[in-house]
C-alpha atoms as a PDB file:
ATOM      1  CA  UNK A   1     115.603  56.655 148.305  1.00  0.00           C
ATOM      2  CA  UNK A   2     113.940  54.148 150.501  1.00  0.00           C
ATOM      3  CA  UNK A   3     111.224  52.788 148.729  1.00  0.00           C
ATOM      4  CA  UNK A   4     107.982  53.891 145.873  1.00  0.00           C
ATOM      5  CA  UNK A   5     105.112  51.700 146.177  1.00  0.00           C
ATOM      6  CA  UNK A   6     102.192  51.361 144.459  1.00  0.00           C
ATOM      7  CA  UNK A   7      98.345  49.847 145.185  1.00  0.00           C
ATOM      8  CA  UNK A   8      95.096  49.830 143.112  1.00  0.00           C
ATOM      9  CA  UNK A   9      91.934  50.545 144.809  1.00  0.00           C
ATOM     10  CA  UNK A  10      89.665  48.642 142.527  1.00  0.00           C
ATOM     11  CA  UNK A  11      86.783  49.746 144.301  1.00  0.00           C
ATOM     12  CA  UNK A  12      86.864  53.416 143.704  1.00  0.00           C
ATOM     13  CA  UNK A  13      89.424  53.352 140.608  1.00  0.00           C
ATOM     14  CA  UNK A  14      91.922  55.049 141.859  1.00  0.00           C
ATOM     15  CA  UNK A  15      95.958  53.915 141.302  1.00  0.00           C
ATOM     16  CA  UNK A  16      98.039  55.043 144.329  1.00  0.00           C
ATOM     17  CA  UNK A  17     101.669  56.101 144.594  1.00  0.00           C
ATOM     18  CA  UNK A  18     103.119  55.924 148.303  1.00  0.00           C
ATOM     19  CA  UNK A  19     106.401  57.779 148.398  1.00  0.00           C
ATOM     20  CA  UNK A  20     108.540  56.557 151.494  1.00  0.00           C
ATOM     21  CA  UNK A  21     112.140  58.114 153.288  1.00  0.00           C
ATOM     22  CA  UNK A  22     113.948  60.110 150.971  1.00  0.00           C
ATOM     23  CA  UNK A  23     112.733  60.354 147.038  1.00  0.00           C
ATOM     24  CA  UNK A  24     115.341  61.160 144.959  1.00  0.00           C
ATOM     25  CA  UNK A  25     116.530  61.715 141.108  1.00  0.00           C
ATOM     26  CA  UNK A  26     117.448  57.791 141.352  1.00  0.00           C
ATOM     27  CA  UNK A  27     113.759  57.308 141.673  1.00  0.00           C
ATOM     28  CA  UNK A  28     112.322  59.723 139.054  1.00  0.00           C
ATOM     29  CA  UNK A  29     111.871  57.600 136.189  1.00  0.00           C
ATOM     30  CA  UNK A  30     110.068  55.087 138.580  1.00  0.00           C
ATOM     31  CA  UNK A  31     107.558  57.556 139.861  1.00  0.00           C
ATOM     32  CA  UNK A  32     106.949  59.040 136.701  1.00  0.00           C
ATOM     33  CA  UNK A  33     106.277  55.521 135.040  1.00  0.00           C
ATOM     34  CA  UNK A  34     104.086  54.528 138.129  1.00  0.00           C
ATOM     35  CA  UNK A  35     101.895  57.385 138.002  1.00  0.00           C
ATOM     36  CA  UNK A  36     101.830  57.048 134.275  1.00  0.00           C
ATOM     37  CA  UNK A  37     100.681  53.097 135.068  1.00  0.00           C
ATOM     38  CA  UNK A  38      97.381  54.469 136.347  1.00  0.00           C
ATOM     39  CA  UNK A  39      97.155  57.567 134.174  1.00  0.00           C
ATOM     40  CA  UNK A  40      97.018  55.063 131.118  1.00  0.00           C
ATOM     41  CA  UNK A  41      95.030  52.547 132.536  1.00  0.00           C
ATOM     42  CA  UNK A  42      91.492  54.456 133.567  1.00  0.00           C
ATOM     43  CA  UNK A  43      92.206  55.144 136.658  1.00  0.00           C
ATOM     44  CA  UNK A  44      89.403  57.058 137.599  1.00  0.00           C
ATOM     45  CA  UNK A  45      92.046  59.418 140.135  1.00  0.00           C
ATOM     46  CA  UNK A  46      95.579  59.283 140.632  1.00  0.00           C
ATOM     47  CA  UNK A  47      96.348  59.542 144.813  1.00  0.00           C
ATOM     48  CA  UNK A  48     100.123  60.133 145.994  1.00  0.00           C
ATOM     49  CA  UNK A  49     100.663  59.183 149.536  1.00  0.00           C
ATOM     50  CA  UNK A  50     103.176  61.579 150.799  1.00  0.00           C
ATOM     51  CA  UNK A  51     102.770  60.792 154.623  1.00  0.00           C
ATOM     52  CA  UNK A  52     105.938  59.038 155.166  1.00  0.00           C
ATOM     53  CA  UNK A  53     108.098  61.257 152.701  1.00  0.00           C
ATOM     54  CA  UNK A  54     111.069  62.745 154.736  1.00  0.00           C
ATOM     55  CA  UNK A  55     112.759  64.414 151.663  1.00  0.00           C
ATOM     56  CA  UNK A  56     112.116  64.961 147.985  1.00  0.00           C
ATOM     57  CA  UNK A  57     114.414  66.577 145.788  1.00  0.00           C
ATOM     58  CA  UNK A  58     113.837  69.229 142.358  1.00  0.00           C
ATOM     59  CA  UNK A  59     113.466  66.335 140.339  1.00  0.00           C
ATOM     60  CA  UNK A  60     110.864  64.360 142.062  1.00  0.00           C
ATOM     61  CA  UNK A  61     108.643  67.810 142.664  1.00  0.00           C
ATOM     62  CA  UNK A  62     109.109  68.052 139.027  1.00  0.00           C
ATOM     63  CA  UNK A  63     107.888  64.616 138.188  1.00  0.00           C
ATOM     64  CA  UNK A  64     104.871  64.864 140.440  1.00  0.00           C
ATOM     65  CA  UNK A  65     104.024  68.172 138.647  1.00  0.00           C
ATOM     66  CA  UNK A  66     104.660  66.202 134.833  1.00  0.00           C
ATOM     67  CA  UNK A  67     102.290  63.503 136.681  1.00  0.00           C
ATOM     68  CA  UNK A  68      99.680  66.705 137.772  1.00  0.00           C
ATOM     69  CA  UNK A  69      99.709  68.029 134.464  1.00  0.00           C
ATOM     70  CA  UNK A  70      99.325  65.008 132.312  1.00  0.00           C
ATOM     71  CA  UNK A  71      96.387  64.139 134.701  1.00  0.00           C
ATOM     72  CA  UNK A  72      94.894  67.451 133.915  1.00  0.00           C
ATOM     73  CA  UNK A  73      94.870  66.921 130.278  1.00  0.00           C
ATOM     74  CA  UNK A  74      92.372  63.734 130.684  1.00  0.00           C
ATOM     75  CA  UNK A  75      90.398  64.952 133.606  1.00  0.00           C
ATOM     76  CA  UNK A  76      91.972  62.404 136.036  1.00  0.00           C
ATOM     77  CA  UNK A  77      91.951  64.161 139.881  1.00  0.00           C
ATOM     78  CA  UNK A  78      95.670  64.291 141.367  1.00  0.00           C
ATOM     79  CA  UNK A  79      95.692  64.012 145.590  1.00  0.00           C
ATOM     80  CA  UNK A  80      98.165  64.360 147.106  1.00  0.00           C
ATOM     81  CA  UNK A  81      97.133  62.383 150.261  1.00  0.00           C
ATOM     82  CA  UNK A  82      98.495  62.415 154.135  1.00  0.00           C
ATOM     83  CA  UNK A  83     101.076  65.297 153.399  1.00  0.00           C
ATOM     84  CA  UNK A  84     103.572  65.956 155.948  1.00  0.00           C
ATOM     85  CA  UNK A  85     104.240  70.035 156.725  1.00  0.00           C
ATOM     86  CA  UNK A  86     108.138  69.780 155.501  1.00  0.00           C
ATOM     87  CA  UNK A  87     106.937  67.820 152.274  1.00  0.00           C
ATOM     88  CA  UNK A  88     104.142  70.738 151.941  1.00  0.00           C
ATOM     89  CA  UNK A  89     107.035  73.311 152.204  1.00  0.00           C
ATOM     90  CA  UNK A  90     109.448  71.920 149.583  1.00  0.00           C
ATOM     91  CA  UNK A  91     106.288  71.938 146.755  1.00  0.00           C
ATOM     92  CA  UNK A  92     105.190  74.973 148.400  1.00  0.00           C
ATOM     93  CA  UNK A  93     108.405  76.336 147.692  1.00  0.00           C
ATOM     94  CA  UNK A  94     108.633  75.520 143.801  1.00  0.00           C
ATOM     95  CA  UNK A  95     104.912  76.477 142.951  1.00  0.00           C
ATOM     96  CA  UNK A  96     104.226  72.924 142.645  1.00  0.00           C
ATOM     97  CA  UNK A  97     100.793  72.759 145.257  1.00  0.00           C
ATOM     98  CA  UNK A  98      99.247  75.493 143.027  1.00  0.00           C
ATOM     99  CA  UNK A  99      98.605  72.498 140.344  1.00  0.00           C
ATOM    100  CA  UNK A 100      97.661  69.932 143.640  1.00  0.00           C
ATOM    101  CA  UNK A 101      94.557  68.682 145.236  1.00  0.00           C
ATOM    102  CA  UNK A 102      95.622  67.915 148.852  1.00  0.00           C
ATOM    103  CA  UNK A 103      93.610  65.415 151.250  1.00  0.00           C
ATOM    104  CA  UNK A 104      93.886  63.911 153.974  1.00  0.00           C
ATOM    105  CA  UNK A 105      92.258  59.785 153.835  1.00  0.00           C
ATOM    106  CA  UNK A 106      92.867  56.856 155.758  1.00  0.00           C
ATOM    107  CA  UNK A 107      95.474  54.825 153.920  1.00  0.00           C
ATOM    108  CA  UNK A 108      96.751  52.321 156.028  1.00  0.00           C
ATOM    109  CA  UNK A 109      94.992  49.049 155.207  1.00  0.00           C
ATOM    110  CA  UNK A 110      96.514  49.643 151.848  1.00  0.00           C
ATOM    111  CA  UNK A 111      97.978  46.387 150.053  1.00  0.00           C
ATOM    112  CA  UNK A 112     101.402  48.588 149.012  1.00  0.00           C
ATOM    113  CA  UNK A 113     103.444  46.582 146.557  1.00  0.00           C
ATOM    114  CA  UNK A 114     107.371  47.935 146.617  1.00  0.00           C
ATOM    115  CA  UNK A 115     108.376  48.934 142.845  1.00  0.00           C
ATOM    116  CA  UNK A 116     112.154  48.673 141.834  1.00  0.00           C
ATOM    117  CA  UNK A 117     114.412  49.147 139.031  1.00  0.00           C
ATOM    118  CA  UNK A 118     118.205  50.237 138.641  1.00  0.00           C
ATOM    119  CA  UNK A 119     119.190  53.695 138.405  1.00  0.00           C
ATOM    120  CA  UNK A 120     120.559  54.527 134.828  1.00  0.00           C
ATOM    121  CA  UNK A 121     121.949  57.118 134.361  1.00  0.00           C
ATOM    122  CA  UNK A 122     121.064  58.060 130.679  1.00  0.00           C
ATOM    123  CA  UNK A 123     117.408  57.200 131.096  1.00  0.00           C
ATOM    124  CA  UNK A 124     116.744  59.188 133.694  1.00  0.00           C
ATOM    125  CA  UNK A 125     118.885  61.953 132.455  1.00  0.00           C
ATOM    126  CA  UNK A 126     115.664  62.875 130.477  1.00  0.00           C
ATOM    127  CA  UNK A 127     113.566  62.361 132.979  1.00  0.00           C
ATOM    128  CA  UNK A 128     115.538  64.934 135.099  1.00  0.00           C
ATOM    129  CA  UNK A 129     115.324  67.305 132.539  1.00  0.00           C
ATOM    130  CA  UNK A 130     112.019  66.981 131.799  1.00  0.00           C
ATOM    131  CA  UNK A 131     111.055  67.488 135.659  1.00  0.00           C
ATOM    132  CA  UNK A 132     113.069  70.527 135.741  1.00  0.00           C
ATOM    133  CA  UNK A 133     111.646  72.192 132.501  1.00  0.00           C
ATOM    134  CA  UNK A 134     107.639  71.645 133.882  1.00  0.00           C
ATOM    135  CA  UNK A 135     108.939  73.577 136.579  1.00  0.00           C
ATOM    136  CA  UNK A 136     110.447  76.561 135.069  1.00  0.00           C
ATOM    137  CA  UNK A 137     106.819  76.143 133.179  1.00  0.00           C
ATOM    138  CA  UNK A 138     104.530  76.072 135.711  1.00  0.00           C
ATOM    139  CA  UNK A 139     106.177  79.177 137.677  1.00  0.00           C
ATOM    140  CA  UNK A 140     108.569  81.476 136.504  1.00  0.00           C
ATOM    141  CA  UNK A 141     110.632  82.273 139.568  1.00  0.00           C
ATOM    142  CA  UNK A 142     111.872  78.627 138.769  1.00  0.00           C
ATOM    143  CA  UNK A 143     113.374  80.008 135.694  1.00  0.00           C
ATOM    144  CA  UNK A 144     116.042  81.229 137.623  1.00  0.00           C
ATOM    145  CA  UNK A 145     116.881  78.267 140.021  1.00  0.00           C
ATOM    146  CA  UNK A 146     117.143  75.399 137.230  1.00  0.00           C
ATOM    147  CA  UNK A 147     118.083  77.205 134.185  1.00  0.00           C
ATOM    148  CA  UNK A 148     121.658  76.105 134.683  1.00  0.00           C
ATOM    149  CA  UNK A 149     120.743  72.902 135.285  1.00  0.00           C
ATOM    150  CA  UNK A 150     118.772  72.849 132.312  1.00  0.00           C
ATOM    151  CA  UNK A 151     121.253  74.215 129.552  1.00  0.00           C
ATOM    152  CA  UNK A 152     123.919  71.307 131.444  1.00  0.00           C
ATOM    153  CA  UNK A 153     121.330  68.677 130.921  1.00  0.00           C
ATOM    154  CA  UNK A 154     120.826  69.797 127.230  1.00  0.00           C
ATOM    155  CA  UNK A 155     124.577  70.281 126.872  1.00  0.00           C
ATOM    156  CA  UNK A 156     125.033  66.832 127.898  1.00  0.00           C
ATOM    157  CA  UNK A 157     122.343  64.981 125.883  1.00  0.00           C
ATOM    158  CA  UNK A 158     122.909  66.807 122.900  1.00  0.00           C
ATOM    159  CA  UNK A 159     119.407  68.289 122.949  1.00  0.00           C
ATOM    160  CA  UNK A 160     120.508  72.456 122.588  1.00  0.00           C
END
């Protein structure tokens, strides 16, 4: 993964998640706790820049979708801002813009701070499975692509 950063727009209270190159299951547990940053902290709507994503895997279209759905559950707006068509085709292809707002907004004077952490393994194994269980939940032909991956997960951690 190249880089997720994050901004506040204090002016209209909104937290904003810029994904950038290639976002992948190294990166889930930061996205999920970066969106979760603003989710917590009043953010009056939760925008994910997606115009310089080149790649997202299962588990980050799962963690935007845990991100979606928590949002839902306090009323907090989810965009999904300055998408690019191949990033539109991989949610698109999971069910995951059926639970997305999707704009398009100028976000370039943006004051993007880079977020980091190390990839651990066993932290994030949750996370993956977690990602992957919202989206068997939120459409059911996902059942079928991520059920494995699932039951391994559980298998793994214990959690059958």
């Amino acid at each position: 993964m190249d880089s997720v950063l994050i901004a506040a727009e204090k002016e209209a209270q909104a937290g904003w998640v810029k994904l950038n190159g290639r976002v992948t299951l190294e990166s889930g547990d930061l996205l999920r706790v970066a969106g979760m940053f603003f989710l917590e902290n009043e953010a009056a709507v939760l925008k994910l820049d997606m115009a310089d994503c080149l790649f997202m895997d299962s588990t980050i279209m799962g963690v935007l979708a845990m991100l979606s759905l928590e949002a839902r559950k306090n009323s907090i707006p989810v965009e999904v801002v300055n998408i690019n068509d191949e990033a539109l085709g991989l949610l698109k292809g999971l069910g995951v813009d059926r639970i997305m707002k999707f704009v398009e907004v100028d976000s370039a004077d943006m004051n993007w701070k880079k977020v980091s952490s190390s990839y651990n393994s066993s932290m994030d194994s949750k996370v993956i499975l977690d990602a992957h269980k919202t989206l068997m939940d939120i459409d059911d032909e996902n059942v079928s692509k991520f059920e494995q991956v699932v039951a391994c997960l559980e298998a793994e951690m214990g959690t059958e």
